[in-house]
C-alpha atoms as a PDB file:
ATOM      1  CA  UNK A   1      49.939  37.712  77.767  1.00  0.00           C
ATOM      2  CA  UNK A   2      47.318  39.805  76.031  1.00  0.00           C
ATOM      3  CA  UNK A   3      45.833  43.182  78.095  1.00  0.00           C
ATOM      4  CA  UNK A   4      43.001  42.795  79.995  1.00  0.00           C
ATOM      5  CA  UNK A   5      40.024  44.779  79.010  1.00  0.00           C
ATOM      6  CA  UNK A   6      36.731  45.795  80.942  1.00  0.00           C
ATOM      7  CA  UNK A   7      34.096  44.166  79.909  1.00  0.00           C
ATOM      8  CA  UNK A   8      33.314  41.305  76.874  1.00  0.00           C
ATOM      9  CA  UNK A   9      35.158  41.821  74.038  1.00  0.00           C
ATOM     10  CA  UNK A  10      33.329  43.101  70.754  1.00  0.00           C
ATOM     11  CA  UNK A  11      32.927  39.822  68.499  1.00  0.00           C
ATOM     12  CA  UNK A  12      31.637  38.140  71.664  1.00  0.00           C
ATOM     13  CA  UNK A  13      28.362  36.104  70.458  1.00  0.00           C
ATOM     14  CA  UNK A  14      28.214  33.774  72.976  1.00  0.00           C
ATOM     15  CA  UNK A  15      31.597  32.254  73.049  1.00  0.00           C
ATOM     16  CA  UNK A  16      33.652  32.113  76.219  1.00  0.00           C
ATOM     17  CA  UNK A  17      37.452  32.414  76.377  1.00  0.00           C
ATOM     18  CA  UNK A  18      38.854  29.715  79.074  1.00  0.00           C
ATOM     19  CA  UNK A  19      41.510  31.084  81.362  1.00  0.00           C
ATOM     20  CA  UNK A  20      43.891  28.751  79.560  1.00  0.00           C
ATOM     21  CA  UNK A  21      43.095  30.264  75.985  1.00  0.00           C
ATOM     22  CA  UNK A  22      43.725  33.508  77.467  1.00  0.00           C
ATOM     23  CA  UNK A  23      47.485  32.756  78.248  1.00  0.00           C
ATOM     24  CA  UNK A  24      47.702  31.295  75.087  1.00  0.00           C
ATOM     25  CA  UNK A  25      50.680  33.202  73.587  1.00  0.00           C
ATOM     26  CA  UNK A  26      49.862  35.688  70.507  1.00  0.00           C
ATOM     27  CA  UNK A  27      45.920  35.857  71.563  1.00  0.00           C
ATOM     28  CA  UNK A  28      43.962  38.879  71.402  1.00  0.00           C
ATOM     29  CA  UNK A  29      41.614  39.743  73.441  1.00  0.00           C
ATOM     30  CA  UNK A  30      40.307  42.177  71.045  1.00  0.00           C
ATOM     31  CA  UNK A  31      39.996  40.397  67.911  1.00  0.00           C
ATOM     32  CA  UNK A  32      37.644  37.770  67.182  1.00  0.00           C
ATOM     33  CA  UNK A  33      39.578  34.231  67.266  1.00  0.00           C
ATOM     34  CA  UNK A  34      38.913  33.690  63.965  1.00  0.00           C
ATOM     35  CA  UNK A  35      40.892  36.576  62.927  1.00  0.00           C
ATOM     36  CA  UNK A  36      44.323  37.233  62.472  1.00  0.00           C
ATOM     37  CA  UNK A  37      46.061  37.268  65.939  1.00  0.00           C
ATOM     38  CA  UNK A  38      48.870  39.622  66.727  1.00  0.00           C
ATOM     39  CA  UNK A  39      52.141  38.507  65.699  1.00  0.00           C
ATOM     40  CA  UNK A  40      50.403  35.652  63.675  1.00  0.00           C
ATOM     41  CA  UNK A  41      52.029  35.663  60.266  1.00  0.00           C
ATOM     42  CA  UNK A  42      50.397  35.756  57.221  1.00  0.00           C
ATOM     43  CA  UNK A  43      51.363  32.502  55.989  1.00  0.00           C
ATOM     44  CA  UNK A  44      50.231  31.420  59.534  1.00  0.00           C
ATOM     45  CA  UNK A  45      47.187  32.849  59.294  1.00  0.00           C
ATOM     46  CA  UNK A  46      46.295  31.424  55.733  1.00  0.00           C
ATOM     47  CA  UNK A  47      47.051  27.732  56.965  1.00  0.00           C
ATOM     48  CA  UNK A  48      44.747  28.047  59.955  1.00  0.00           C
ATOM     49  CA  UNK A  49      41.958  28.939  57.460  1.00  0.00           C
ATOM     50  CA  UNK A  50      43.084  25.942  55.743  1.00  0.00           C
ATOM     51  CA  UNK A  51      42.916  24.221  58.509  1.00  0.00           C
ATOM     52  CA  UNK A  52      39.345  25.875  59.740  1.00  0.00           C
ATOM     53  CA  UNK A  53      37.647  25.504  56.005  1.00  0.00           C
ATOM     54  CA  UNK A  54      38.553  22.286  55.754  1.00  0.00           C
ATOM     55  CA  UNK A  55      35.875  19.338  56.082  1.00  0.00           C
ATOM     56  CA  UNK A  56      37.909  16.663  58.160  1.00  0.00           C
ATOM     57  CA  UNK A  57      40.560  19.376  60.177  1.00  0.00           C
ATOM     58  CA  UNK A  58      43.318  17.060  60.125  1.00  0.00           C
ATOM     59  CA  UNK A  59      46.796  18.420  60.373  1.00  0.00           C
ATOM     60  CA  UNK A  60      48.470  15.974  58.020  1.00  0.00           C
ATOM     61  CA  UNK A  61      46.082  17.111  55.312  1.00  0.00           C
ATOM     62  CA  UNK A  62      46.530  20.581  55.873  1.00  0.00           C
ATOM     63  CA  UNK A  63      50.042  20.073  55.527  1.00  0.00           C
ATOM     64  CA  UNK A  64      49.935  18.367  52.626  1.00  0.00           C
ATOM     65  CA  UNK A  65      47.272  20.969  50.692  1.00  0.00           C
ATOM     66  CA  UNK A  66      49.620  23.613  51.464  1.00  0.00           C
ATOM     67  CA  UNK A  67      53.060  21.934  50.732  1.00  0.00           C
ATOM     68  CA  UNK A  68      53.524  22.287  54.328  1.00  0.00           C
ATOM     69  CA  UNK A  69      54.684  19.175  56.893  1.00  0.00           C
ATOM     70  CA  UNK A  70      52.589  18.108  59.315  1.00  0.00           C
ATOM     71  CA  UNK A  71      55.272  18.983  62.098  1.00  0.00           C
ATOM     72  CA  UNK A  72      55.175  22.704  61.139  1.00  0.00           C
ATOM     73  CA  UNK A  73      50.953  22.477  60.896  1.00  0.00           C
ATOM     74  CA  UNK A  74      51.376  21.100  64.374  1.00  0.00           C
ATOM     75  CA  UNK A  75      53.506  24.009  65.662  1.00  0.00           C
ATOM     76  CA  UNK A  76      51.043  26.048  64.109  1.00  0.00           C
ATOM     77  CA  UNK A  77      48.366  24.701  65.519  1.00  0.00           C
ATOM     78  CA  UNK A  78      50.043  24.473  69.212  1.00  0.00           C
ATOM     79  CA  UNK A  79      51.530  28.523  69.021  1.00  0.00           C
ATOM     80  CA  UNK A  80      48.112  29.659  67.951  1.00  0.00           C
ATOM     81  CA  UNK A  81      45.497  27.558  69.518  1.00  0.00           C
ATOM     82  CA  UNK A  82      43.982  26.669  66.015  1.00  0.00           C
ATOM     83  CA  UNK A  83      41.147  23.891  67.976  1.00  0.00           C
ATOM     84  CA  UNK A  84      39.542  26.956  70.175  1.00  0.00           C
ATOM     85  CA  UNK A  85      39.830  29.244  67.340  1.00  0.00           C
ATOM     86  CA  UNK A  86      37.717  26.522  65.517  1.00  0.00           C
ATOM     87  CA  UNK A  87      35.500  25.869  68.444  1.00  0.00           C
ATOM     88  CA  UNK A  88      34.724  29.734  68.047  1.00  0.00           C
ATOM     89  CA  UNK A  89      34.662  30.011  64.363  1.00  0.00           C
ATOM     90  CA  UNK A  90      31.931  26.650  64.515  1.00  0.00           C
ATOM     91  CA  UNK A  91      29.801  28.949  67.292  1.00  0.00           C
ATOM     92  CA  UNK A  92      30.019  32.259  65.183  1.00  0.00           C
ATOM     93  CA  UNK A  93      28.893  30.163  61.988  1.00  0.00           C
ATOM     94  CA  UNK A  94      25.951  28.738  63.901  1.00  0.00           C
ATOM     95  CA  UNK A  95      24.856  31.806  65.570  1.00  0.00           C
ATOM     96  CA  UNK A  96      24.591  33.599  62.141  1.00  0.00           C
ATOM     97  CA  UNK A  97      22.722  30.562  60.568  1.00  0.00           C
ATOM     98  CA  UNK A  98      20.810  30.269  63.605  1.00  0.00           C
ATOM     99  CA  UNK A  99      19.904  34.560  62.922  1.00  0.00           C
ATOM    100  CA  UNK A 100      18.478  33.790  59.413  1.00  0.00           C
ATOM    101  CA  UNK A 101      16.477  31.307  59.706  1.00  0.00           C
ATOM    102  CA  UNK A 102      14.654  33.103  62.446  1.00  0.00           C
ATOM    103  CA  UNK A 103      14.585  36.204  60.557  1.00  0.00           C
ATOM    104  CA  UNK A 104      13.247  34.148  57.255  1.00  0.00           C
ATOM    105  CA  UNK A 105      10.269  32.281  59.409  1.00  0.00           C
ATOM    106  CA  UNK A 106       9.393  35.875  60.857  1.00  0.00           C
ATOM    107  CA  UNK A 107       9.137  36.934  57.495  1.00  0.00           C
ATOM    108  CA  UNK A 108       6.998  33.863  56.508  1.00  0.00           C
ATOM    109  CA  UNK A 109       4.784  34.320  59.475  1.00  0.00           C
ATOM    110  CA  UNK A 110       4.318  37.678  58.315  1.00  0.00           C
ATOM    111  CA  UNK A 111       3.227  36.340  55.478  1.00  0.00           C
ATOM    112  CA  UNK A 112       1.163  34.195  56.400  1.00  0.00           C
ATOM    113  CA  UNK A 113      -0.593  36.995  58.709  1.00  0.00           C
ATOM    114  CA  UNK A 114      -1.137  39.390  55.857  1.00  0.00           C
ATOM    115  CA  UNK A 115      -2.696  36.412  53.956  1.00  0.00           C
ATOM    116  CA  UNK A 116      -5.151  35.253  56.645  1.00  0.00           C
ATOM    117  CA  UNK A 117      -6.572  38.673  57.746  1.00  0.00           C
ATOM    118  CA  UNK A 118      -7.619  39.007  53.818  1.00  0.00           C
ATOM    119  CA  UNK A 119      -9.109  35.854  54.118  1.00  0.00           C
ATOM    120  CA  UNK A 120     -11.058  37.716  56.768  1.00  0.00           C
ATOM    121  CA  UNK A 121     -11.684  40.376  55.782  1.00  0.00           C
ATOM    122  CA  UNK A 122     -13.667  39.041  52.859  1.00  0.00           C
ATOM    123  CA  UNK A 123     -15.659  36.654  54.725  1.00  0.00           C
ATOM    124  CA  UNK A 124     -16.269  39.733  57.087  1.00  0.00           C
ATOM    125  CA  UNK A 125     -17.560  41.951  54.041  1.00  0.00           C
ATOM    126  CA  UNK A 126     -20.196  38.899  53.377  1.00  0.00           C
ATOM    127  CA  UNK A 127     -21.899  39.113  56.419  1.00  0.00           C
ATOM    128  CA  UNK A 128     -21.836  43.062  56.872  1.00  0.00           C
ATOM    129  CA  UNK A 129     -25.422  44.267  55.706  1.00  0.00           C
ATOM    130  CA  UNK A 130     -26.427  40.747  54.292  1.00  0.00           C
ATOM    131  CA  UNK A 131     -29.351  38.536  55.796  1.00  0.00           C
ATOM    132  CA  UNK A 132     -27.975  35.571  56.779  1.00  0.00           C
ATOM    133  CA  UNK A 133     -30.681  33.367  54.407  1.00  0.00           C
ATOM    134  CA  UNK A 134     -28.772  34.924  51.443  1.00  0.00           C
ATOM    135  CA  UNK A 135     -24.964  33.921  52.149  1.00  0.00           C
ATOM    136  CA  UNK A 136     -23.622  30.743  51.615  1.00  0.00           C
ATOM    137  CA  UNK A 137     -22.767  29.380  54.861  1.00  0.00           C
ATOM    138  CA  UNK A 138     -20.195  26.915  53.941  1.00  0.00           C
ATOM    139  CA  UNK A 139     -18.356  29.239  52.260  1.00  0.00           C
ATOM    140  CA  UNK A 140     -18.253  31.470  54.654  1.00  0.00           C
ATOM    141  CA  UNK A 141     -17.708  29.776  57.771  1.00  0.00           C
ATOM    142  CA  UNK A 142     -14.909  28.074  55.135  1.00  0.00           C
ATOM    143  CA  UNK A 143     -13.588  31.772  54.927  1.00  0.00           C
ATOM    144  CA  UNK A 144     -13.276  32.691  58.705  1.00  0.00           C
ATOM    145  CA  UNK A 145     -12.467  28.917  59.824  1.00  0.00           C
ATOM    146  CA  UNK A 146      -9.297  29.138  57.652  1.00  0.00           C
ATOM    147  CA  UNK A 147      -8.110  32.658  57.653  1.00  0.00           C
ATOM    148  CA  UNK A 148      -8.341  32.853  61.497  1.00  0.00           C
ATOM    149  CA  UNK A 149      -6.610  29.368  61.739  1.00  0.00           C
ATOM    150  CA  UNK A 150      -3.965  30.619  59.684  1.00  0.00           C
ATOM    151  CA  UNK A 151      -3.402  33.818  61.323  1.00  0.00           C
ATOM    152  CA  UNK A 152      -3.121  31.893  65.275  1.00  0.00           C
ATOM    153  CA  UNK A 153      -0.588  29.705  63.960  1.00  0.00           C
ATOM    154  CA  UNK A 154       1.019  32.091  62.516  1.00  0.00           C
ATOM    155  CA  UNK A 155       1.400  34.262  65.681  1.00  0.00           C
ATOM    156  CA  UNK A 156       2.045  31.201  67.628  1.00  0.00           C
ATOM    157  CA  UNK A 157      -1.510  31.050  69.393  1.00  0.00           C
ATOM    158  CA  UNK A 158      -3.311  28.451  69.864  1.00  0.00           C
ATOM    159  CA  UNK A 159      -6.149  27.789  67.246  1.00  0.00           C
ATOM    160  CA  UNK A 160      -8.889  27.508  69.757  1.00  0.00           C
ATOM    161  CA  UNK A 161     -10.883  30.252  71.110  1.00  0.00           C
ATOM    162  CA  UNK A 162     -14.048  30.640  73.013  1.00  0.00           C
ATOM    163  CA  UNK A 163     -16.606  33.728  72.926  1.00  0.00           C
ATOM    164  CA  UNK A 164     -19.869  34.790  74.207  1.00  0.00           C
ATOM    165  CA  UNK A 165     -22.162  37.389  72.511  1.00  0.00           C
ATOM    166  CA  UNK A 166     -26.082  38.968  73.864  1.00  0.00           C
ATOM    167  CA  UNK A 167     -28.517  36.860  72.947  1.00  0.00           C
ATOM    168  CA  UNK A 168     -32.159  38.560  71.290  1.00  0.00           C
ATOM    169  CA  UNK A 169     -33.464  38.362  74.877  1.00  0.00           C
ATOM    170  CA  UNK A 170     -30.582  38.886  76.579  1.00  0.00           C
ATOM    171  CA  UNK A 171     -29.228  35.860  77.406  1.00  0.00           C
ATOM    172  CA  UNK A 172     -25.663  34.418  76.211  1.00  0.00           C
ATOM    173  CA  UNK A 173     -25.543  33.188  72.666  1.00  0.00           C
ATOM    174  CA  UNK A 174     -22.251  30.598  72.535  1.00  0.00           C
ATOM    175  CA  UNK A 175     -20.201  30.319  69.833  1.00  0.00           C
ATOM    176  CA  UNK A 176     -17.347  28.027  69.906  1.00  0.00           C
ATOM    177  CA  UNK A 177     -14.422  27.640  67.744  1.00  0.00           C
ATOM    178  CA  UNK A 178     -12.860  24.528  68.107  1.00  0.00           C
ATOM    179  CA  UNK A 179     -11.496  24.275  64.416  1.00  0.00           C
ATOM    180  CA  UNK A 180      -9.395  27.339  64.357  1.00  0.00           C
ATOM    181  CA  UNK A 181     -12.248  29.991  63.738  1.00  0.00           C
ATOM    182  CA  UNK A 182     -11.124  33.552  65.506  1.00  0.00           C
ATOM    183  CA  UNK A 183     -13.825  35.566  66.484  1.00  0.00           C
ATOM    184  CA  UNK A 184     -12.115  38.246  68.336  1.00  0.00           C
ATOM    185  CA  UNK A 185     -11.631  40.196  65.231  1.00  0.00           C
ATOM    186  CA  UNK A 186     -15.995  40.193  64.890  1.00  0.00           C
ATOM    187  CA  UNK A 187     -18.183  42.662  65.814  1.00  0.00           C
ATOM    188  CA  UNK A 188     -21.140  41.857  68.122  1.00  0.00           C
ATOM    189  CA  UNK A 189     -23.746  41.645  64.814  1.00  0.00           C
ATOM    190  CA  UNK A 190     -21.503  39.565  63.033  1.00  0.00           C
ATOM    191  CA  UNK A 191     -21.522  37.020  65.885  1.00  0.00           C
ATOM    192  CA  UNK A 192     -25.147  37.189  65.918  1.00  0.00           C
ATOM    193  CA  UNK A 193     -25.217  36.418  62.008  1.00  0.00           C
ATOM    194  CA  UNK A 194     -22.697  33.820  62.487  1.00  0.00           C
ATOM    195  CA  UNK A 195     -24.474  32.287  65.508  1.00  0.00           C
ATOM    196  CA  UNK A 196     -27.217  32.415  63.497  1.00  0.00           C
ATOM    197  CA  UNK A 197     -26.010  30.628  60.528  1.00  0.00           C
ATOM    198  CA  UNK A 198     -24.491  27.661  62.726  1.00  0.00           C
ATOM    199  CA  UNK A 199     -27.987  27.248  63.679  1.00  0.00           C
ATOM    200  CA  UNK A 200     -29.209  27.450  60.206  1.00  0.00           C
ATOM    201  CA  UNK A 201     -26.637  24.680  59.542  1.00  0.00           C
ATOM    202  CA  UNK A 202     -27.325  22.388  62.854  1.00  0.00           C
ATOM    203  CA  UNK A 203     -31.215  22.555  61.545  1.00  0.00           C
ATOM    204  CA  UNK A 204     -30.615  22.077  58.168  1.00  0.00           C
ATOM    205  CA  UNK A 205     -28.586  18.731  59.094  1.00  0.00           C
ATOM    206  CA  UNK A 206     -31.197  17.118  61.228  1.00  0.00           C
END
């Protein structure tokens, strides 16, 4: 029987020893089950990674790819618990796979951030100090409608957004984004000019 220890071992990551694979003989709580046990032998060892590498896990092929027989692979396999250790190993492998692709779609969303807010930034500089009559409109809503879409996926939030600005008189002036255009980056003039321009646009088309 191995020592007990206070609290989870170190190479815990989610997998959970069974009272039964604790009395397994030659287990250690310390060491990952992967890893060599105490008292395992080398040649042991080297046939349950044999064993754990391989695609089908059988014990007759084991045996055989080592020169070993199948009734010493099953001893083997019996004495040190080789289907847990797999069980653990398979968890272990996940977890880490599991790990990168998280950290490699962070890294794309980060991407993908740094890309938009350009995007937005020059549509942004087009309607800073310009009269609305001199931009072109479709380019620019183009600009905004794409970058901002971009940048709420991106962060995982939802690519529709609502906003109300001062009118001239002091009423609400309404401008809604239903195809992904963020506005909470825009200042209160560039809402105007933007509101502005949609109107340009909804005249222009009737």
């Amino acid at each position: 029987m191995p020592r007990k220890r206070n609290g989870p071992p170190p190479w815990k990551t989610g997998f959970t020893r069974s009272k039964a694979h604790l009395e397994v003989p030659g287990m250690d709580a310390v060491r990952a089950p992967w890893e060599r046990q105490k008292g395992e032998t080398r040649v042991a060892f080297e046939a349950f990674i044999a064993y754990r590498d391989s695609m089908e896990r059988t014990l007759a092929k084991t045996g055989a790819a080592l020169g070993k027989s199948t009734n010493l692979m099953k001893r083997w396999s019996y004495r040190w618990n080789w289907v847990d250790r797999c069980m653990a190993w398979d968890i272990e492998v996940d977890r880490i796979r599991r790990e990168s692709m998280l950290k490699e779609i962070e890294a794309m969303n980060q991407r993908h951030i740094t890309e938009a807010m350009a995007l937005q930034q020059k549509a942004i500089e087009r309607l800073r100090g310009v009269d609305p009559a001199d931009l072109n409109p479709n380019q620019v809503l183009a600009y905004l409608t794409e970058a901002a879409k971009m940048e709420r996926v991106a962060r995982g939030i939802p690519d529709r957004v609502q906003q109300e600005i001062s009118g001239p008189d002091g009423g609400p002036v309404e401008v809604s984004a239903q195809s992904g255009l963020d506005l909470s980056r825009l200042t209160e003039e560039e809402l105007r000019a933007l509101a502005s321009i949609r109107r340009r646009l909804a005249g222009s088309a009737e």
